[in-house]
C-alpha atoms as a PDB file:
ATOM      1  CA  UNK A   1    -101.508  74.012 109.934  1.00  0.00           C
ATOM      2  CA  UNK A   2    -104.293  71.609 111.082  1.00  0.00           C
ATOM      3  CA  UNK A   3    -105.722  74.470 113.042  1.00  0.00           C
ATOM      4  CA  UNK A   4    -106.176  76.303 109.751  1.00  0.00           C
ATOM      5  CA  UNK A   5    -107.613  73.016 107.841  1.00  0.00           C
ATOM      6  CA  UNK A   6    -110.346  73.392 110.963  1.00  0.00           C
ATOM      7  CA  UNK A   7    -111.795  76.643 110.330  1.00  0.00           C
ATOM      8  CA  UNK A   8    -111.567  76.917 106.548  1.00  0.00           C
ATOM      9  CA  UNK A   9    -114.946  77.395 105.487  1.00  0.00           C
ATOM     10  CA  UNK A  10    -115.849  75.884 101.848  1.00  0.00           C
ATOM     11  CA  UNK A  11    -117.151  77.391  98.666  1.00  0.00           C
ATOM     12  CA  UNK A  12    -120.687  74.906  98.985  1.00  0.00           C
ATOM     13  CA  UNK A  13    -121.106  76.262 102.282  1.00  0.00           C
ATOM     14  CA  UNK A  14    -120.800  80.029 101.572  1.00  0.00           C
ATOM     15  CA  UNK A  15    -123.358  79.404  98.538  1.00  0.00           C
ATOM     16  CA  UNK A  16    -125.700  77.242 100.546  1.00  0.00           C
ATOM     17  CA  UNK A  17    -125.578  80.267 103.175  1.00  0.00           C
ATOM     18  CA  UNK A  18    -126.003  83.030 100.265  1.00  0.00           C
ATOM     19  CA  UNK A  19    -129.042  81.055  99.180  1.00  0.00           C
ATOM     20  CA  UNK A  20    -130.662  80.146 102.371  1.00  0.00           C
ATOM     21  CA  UNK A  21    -130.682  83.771 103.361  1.00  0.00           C
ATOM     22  CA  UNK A  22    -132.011  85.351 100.023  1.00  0.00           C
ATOM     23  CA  UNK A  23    -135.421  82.829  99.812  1.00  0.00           C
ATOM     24  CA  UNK A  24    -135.480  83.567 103.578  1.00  0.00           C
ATOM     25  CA  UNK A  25    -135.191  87.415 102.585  1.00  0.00           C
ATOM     26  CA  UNK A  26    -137.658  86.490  99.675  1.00  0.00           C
ATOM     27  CA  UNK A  27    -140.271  84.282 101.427  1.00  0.00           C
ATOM     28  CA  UNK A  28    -140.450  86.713 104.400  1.00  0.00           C
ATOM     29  CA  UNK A  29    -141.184  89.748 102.219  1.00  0.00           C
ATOM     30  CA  UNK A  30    -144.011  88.127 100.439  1.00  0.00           C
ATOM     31  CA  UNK A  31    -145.321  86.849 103.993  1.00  0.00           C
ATOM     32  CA  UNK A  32    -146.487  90.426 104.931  1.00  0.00           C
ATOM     33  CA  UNK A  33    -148.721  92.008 102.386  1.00  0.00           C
ATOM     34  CA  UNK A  34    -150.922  94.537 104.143  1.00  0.00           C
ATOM     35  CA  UNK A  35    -154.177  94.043 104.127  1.00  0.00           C
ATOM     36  CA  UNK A  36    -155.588  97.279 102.605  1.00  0.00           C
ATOM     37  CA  UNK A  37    -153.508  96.521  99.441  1.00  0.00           C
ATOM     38  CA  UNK A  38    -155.032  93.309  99.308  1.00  0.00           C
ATOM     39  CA  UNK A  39    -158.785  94.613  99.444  1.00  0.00           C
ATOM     40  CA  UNK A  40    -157.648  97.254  96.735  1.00  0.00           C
ATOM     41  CA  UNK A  41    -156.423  94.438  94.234  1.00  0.00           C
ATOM     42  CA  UNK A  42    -159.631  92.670  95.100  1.00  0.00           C
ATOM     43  CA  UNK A  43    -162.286  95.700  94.634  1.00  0.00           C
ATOM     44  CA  UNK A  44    -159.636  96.718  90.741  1.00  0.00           C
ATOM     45  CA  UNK A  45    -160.295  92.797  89.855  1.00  0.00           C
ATOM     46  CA  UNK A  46    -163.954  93.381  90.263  1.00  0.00           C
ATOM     47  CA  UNK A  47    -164.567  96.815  88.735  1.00  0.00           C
ATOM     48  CA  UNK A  48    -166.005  96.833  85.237  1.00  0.00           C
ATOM     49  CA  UNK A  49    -162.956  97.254  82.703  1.00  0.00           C
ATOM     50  CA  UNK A  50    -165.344  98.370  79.740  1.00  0.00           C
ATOM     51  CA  UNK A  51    -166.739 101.751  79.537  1.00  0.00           C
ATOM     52  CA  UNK A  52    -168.885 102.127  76.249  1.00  0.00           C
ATOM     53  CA  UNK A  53    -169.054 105.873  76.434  1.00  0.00           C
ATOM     54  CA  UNK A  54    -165.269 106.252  76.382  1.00  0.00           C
ATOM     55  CA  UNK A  55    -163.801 107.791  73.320  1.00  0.00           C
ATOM     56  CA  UNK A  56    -161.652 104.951  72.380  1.00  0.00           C
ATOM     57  CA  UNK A  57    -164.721 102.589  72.372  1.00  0.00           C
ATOM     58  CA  UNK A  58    -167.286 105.222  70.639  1.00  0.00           C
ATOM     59  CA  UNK A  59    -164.387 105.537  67.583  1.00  0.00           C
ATOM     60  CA  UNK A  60    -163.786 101.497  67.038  1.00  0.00           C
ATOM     61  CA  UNK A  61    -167.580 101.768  66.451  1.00  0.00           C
ATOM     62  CA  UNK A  62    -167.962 104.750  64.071  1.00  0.00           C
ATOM     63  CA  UNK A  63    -165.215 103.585  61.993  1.00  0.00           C
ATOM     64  CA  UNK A  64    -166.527 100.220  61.824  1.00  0.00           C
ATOM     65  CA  UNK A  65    -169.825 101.510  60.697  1.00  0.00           C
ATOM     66  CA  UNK A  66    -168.162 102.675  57.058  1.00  0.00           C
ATOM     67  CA  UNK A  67    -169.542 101.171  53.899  1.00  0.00           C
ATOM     68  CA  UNK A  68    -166.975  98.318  52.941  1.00  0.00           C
ATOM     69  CA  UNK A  69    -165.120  98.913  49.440  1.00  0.00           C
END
């Protein structure tokens, strides 16, 4: 009976082990981004996001150009 008592592991300690282990799993896979993707998010933060001659763009101006009512 006391040698069961011994080894009987507690709830806190299973969910201190269950969350140790996932910010470990966590932490460790944000620790290793590669370092191509991080000179591609660079060189997309730094390319110009407006292009005048799109379609999109060249329609929000001819319909703003109409005679108000």
């Amino acid at each position: 009976m006391d040698q069961q008592r011994k080894t009987r592991i507690r709830r806190r300690d299973v969910l201190i082990a269950v969350t140790a282990s996932g910010v470990a799993a966590v932490m460790g896979a944000a620790a290793i981004p590669s370092a191509k993707a991080a000179a591609t998010a660079r060189r997309d933060k730094r390319k110009a996001q407006y292009q005048a001659n799109s379609p999109e763009i060249q329609t929000f101006y001819r319909v703003n150009r109409y005679p108000a009512k």
